[in-house]
Protein backbone atom coordinates (compact mmCIF):
# COMPACT_ATOMS: atom_id res chain seq x y z
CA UNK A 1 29.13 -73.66 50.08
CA UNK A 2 27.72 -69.77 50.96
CA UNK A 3 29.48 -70.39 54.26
CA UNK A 4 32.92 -71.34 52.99
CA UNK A 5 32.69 -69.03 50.52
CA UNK A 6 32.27 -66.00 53.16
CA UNK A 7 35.31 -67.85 55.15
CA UNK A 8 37.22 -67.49 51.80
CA UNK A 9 36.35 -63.98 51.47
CA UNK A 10 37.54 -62.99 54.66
CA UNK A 11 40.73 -64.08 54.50
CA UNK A 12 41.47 -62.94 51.12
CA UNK A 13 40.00 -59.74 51.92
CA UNK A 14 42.79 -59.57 54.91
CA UNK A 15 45.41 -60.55 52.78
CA UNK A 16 44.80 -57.80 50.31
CA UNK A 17 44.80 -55.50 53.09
CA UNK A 18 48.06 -56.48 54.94
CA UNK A 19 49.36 -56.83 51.23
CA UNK A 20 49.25 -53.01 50.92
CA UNK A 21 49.94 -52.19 54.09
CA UNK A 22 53.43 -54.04 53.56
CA UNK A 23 54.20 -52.39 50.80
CA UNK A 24 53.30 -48.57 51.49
CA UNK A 25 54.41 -48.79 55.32
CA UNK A 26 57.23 -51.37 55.68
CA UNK A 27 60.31 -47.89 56.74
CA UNK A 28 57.56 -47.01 58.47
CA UNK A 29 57.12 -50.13 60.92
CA UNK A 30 60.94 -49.96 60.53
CA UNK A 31 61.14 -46.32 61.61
CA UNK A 32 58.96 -46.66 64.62
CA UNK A 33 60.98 -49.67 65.87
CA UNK A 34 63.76 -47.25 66.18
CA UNK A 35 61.96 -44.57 67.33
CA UNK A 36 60.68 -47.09 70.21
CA UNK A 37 64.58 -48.47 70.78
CA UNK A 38 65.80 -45.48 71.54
CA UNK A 39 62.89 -44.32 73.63
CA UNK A 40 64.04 -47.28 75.83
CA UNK A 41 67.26 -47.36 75.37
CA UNK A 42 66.88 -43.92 77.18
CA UNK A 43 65.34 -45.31 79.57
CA UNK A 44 62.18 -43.95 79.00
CA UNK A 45 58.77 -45.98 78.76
CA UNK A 46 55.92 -46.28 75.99
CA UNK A 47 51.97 -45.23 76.78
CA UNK A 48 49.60 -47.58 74.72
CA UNK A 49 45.90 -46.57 74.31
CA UNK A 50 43.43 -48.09 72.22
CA UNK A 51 39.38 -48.09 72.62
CA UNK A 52 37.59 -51.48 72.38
CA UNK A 53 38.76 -53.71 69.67
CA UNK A 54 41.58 -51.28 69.33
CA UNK A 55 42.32 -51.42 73.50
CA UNK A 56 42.66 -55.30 73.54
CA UNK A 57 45.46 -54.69 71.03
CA UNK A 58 46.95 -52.05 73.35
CA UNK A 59 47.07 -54.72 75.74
CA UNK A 60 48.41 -57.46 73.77
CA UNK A 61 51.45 -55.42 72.98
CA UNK A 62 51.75 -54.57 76.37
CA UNK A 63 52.16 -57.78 77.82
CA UNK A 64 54.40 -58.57 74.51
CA UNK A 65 57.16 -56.09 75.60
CA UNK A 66 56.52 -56.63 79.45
CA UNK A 67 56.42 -60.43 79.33
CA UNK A 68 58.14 -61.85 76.10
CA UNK A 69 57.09 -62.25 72.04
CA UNK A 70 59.17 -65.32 70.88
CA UNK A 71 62.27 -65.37 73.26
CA UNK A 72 63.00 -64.99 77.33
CA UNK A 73 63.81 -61.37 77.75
CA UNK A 74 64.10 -58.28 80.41
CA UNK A 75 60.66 -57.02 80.58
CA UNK A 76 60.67 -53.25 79.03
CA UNK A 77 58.19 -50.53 79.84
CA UNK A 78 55.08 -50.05 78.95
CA UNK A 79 52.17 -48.62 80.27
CA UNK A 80 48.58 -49.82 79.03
CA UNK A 81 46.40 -46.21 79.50
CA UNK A 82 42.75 -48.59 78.67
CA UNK A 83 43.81 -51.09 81.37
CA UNK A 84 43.40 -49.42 84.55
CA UNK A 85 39.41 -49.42 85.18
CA UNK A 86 39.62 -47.74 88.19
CA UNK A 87 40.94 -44.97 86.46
CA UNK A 88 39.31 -45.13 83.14
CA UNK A 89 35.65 -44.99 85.12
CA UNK A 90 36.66 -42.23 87.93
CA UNK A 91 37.97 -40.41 84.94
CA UNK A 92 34.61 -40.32 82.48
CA UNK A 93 32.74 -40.19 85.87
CA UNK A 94 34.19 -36.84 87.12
CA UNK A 95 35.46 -35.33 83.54
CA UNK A 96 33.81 -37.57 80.80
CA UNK A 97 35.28 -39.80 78.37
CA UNK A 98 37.26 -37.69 76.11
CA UNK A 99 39.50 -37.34 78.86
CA UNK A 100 40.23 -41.09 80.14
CA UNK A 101 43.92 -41.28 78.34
CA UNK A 102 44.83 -37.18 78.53
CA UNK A 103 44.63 -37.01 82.29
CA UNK A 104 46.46 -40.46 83.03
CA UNK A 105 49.31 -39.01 80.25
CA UNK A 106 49.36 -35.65 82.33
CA UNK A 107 49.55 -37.34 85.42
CA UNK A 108 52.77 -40.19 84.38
CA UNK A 109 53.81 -38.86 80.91
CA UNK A 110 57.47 -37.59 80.28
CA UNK A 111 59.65 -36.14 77.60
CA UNK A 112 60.90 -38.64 75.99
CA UNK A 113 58.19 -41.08 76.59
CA UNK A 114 56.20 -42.34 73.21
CA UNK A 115 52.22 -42.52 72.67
CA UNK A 116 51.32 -45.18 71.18
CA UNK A 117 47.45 -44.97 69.95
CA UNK A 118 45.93 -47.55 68.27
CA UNK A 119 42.13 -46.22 66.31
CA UNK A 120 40.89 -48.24 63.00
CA UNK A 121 38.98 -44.34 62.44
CA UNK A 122 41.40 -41.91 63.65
CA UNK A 123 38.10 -40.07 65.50
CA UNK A 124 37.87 -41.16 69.32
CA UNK A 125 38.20 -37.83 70.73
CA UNK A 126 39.89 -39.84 73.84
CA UNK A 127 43.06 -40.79 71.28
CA UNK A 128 42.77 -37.09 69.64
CA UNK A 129 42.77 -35.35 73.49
CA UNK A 130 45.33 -38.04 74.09
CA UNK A 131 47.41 -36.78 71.41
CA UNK A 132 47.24 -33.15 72.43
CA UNK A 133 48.36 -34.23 76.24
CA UNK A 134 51.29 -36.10 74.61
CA UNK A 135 52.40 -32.88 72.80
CA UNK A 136 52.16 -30.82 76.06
CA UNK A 137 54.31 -33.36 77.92
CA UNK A 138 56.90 -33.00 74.88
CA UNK A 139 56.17 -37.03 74.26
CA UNK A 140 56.50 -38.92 70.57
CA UNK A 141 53.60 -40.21 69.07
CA UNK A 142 53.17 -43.26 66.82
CA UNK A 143 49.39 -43.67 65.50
CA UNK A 144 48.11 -46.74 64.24
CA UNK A 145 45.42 -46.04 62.44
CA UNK A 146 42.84 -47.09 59.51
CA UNK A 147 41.05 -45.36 56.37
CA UNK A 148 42.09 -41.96 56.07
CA UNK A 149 43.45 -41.65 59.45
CA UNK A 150 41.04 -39.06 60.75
CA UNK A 151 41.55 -35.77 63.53
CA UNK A 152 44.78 -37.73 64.42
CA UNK A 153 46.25 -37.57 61.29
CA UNK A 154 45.59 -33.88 61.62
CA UNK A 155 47.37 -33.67 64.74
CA UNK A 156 50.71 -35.68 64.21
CA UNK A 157 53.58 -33.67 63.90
CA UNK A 158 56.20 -33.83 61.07
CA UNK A 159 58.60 -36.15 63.08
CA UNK A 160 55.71 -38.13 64.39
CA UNK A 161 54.55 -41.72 62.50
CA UNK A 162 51.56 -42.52 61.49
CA UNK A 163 51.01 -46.32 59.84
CA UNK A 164 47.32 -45.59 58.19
CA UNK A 165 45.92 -49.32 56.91
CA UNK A 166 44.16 -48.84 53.87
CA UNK A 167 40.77 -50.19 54.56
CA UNK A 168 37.70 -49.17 56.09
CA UNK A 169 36.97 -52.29 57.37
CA UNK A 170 37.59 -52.03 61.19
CA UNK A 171 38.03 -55.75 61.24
CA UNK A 172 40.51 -55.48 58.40
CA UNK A 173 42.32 -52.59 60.11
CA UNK A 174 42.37 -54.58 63.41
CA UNK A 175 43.54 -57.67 61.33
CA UNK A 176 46.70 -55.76 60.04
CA UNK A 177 47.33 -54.19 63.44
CA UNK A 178 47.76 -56.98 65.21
CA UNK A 179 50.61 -57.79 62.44
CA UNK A 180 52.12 -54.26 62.86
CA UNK A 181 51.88 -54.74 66.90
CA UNK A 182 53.91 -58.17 66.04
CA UNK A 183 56.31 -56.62 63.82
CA UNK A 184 57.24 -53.71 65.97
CA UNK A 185 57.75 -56.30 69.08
CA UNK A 186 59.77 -58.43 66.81
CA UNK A 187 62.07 -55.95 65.65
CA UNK A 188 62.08 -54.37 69.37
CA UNK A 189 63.47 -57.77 70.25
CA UNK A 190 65.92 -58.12 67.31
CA UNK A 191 67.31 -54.65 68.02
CA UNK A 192 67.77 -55.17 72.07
CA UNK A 193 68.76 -58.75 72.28
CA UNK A 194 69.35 -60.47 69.01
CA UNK A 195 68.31 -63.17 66.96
């Protein structure tokens, strides 16, 4: 039974989580779908960036708006910043690590484009420098973040979004993420092409 019972935890644990998360950031998911529509309706494109746990959902949303979510669609654009190894490596090689995502956003980033960093802390001093390069290229910034949001919280401006899951628990945070990634993607969709 100890087994089942830890299963049992962990999902009611999650649910809890994505419970509040619903209910103190629903405009908010809502808010950043526009702010995403009309980054592309302006034909402009979004940077994702995400460390570990936090980069394979970078990618997963990626591929969701360059490949499809639920329906056949025009791909849209996206670039994944943690994808490119080449880059990533040559970066923390020659400059070190903090600057993996702010040199790539230099390099590609426009005005008009959107950040899109994904940290369950708010502390990798790769999203925070990644930030900072997103304000110098006059770029939006949506942080998905966990706990109390961290040295990115600090950093968002007053028009930027920040959807903060209420948990501590990376796996949690990562948990209601991947449901924020979905909703965003869904109502991406809904907004572009429809039910």
């Amino acid at each position: 039974m100890e087994l089942e019972d830890r299963i049992i935890n962990q999902f009611h644990q999650s649910m809890e989580v994505n419970a509040q998360t619903i209910e103190q950031f629903t405009p908010v998911i809502a808010a950043a779908s526009e702010l995403i529509l009309q980054c592309l309706i302006s034909e402009h494109k979004i940077l994702s960036a995400g460390n570990g746990a936090s980069g394979a959902l970078a990618q997963h949303f990626g591929t969701l708006l360059i490949n499809r979510f639920r329906q056949e669609r025009p791909g849209l654009p996206v670039i994944t910043l943690n994808a490119d190894s080449a880059a990533i490596s040559a970066i923390a090689e020659d400059s070190g690590f903090a600057d993996i995502y702010s040199k790539q956003i230099r390099a590609i980033g426009m005005s008009g484009d959107i950040l899109l960093a994904i940290s369950t802390t708010g502390r990798s001093a790769s999203l925070v420098q990644a930030i900072q390069a997103a304000h110098d290229r006059e770029m939006t910034v949506i942080a998905l973040t966990g706990g109390e949001g961290g040295n990115m919280t600090a950093l968002l401006r007053p028009d930027e979004t920040e959807i903060c899951v209420p948990s501590k628990d990376d796996a949690l945070v990562h948990h209601a993420h991947l449901l924020v990634l979905h909703s965003l993607t869904d109502l991406i969709d809904f907004q572009l092409f429809g039910a």
